[in-house]
C-alpha atoms as a PDB file:
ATOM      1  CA  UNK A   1      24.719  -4.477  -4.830  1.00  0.00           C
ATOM      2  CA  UNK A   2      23.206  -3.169  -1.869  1.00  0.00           C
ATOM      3  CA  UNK A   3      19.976  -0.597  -2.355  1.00  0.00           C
ATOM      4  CA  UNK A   4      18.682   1.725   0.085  1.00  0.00           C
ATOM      5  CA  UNK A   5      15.304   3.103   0.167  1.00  0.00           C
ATOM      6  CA  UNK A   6      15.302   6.663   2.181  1.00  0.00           C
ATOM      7  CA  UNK A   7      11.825   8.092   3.185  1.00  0.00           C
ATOM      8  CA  UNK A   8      11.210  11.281   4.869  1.00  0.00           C
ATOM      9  CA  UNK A   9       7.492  10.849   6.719  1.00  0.00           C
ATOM     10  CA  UNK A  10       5.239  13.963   8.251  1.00  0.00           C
ATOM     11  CA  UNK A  11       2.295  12.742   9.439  1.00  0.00           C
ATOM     12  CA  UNK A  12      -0.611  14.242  10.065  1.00  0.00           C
ATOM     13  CA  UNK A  13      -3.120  11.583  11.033  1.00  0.00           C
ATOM     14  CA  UNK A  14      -1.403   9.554  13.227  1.00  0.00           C
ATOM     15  CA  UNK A  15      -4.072   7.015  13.852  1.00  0.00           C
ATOM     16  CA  UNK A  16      -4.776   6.667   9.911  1.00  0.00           C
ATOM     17  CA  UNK A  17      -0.501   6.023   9.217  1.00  0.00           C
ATOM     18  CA  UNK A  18      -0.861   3.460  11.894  1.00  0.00           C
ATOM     19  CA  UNK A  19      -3.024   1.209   9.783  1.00  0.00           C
ATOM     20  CA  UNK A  20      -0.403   1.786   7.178  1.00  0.00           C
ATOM     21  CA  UNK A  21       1.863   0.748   8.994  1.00  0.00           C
ATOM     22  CA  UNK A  22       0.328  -2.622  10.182  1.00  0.00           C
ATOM     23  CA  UNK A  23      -0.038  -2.996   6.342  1.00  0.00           C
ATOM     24  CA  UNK A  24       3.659  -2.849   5.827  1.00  0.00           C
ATOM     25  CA  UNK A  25       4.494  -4.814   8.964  1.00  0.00           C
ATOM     26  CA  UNK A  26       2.273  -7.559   7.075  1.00  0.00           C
ATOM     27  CA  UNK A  27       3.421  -8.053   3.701  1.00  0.00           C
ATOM     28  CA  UNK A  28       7.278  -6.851   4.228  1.00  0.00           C
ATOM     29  CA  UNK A  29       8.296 -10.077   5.550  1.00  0.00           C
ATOM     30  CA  UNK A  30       7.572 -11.341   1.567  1.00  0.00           C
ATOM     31  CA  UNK A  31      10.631  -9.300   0.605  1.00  0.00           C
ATOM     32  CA  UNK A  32      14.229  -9.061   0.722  1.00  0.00           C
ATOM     33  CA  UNK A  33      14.307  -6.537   2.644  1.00  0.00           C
ATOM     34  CA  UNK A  34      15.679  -4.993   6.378  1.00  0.00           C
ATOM     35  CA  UNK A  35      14.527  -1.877   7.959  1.00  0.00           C
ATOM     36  CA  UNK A  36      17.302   0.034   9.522  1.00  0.00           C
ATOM     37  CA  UNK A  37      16.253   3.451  10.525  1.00  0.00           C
ATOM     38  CA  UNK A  38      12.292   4.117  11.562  1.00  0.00           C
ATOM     39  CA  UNK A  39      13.102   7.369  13.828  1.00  0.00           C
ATOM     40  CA  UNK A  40      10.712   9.644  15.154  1.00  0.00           C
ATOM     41  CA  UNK A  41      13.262  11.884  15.995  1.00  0.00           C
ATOM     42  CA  UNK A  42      16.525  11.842  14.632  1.00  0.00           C
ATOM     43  CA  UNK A  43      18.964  14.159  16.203  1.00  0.00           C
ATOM     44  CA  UNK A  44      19.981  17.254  13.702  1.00  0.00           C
ATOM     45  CA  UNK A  45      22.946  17.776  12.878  1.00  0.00           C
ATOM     46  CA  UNK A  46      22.860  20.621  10.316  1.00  0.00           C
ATOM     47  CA  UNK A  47      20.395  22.749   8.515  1.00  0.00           C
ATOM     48  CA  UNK A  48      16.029  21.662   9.015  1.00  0.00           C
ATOM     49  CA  UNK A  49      14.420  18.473   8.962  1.00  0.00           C
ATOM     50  CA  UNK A  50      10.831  19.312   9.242  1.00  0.00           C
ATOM     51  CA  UNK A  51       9.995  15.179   8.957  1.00  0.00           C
ATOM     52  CA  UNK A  52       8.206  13.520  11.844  1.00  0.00           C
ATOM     53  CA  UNK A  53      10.054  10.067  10.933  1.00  0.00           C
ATOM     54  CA  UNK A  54      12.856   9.070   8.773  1.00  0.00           C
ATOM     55  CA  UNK A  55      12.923   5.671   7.545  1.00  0.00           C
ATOM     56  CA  UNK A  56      15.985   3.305   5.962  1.00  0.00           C
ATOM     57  CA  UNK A  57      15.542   0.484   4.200  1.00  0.00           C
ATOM     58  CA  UNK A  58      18.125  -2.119   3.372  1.00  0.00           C
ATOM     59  CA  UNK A  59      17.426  -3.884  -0.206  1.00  0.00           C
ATOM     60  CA  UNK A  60      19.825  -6.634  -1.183  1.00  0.00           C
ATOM     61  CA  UNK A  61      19.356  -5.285  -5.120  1.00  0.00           C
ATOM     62  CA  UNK A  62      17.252  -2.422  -6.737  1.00  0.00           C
ATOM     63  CA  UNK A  63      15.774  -4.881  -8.618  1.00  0.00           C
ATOM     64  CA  UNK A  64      14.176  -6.619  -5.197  1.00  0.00           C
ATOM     65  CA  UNK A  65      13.441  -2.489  -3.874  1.00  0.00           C
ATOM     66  CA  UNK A  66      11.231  -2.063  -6.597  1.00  0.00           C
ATOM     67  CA  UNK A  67       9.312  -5.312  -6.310  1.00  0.00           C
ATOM     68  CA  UNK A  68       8.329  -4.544  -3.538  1.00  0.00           C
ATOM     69  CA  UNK A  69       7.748  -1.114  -4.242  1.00  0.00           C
ATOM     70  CA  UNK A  70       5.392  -1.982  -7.075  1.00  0.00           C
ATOM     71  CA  UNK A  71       3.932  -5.064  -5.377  1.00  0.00           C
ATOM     72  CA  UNK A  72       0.348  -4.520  -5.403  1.00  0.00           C
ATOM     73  CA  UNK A  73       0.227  -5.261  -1.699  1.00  0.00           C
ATOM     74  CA  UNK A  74       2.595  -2.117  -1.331  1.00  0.00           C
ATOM     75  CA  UNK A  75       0.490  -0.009  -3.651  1.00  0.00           C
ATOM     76  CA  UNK A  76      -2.318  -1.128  -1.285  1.00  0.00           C
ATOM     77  CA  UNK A  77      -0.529   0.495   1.736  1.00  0.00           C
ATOM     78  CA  UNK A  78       0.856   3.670  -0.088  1.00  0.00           C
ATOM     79  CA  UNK A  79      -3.610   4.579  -0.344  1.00  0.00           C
ATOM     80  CA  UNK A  80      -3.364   3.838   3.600  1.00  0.00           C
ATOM     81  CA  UNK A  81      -0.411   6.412   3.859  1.00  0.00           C
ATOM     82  CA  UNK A  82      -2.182   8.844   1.189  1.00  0.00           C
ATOM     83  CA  UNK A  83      -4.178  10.766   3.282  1.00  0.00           C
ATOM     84  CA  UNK A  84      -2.613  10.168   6.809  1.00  0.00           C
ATOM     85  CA  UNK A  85       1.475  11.461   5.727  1.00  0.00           C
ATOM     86  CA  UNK A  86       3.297  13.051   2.849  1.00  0.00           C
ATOM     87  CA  UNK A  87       6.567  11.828   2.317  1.00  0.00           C
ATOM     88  CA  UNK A  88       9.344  11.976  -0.017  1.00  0.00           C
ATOM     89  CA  UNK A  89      11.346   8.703  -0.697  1.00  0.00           C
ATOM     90  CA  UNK A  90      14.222   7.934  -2.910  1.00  0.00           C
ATOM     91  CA  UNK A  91      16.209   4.599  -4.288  1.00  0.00           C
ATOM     92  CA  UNK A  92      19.545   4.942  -3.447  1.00  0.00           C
ATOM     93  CA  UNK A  93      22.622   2.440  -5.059  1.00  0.00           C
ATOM     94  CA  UNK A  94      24.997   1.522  -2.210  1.00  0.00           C
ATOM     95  CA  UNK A  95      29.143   2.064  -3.713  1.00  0.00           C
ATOM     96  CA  UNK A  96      30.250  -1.029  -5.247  1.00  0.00           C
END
């Protein structure tokens, strides 16, 4: 089953999330995993969205979402993303 993880991003150093980013781009590729959604500015439909990006991932299990969540190469990139963004992310089960 299908798992989905949803991140809201504000940054606030936009030259320090870069360097997370190139660590993502480098060690995603080792997982199971597609990025759908990586907006900068999503178009809103109803109530606020104070986020600077919203991101959607495509997992093909939870199981593979949180290896790579708890990969230490990810936990590597989250310190990158520490001080440069705060977001909020959730796991999210597609319907069977």
């Amino acid at each position: 089953m299908n798992a989905f993880i949803i991140a809201t991003v504000t940054i606030h150093d936009a030259e320090g999330f870069e360097k997370y980013v190139e660590a993502f781009a480098a060690l995603f590729g080792s997982y199971k995993g597609e990025v759908l959604v990586a907006d900068g500015a999503p178009l809103l439909l109803e109530g606020s969205w104070p986020a600077t990006r919203t991101v959607i991932i495509r997992f093909d299990s939870e199981a593979e979402a949180l290896r790579w969540y708890h990969s230490d190469e990810y936990q590597a990139a989250i310190k990158l993303r520490i001080g440069a963004s705060t977001v909020d992310m959730i796991l999210a089960k597609a319907l069977a």
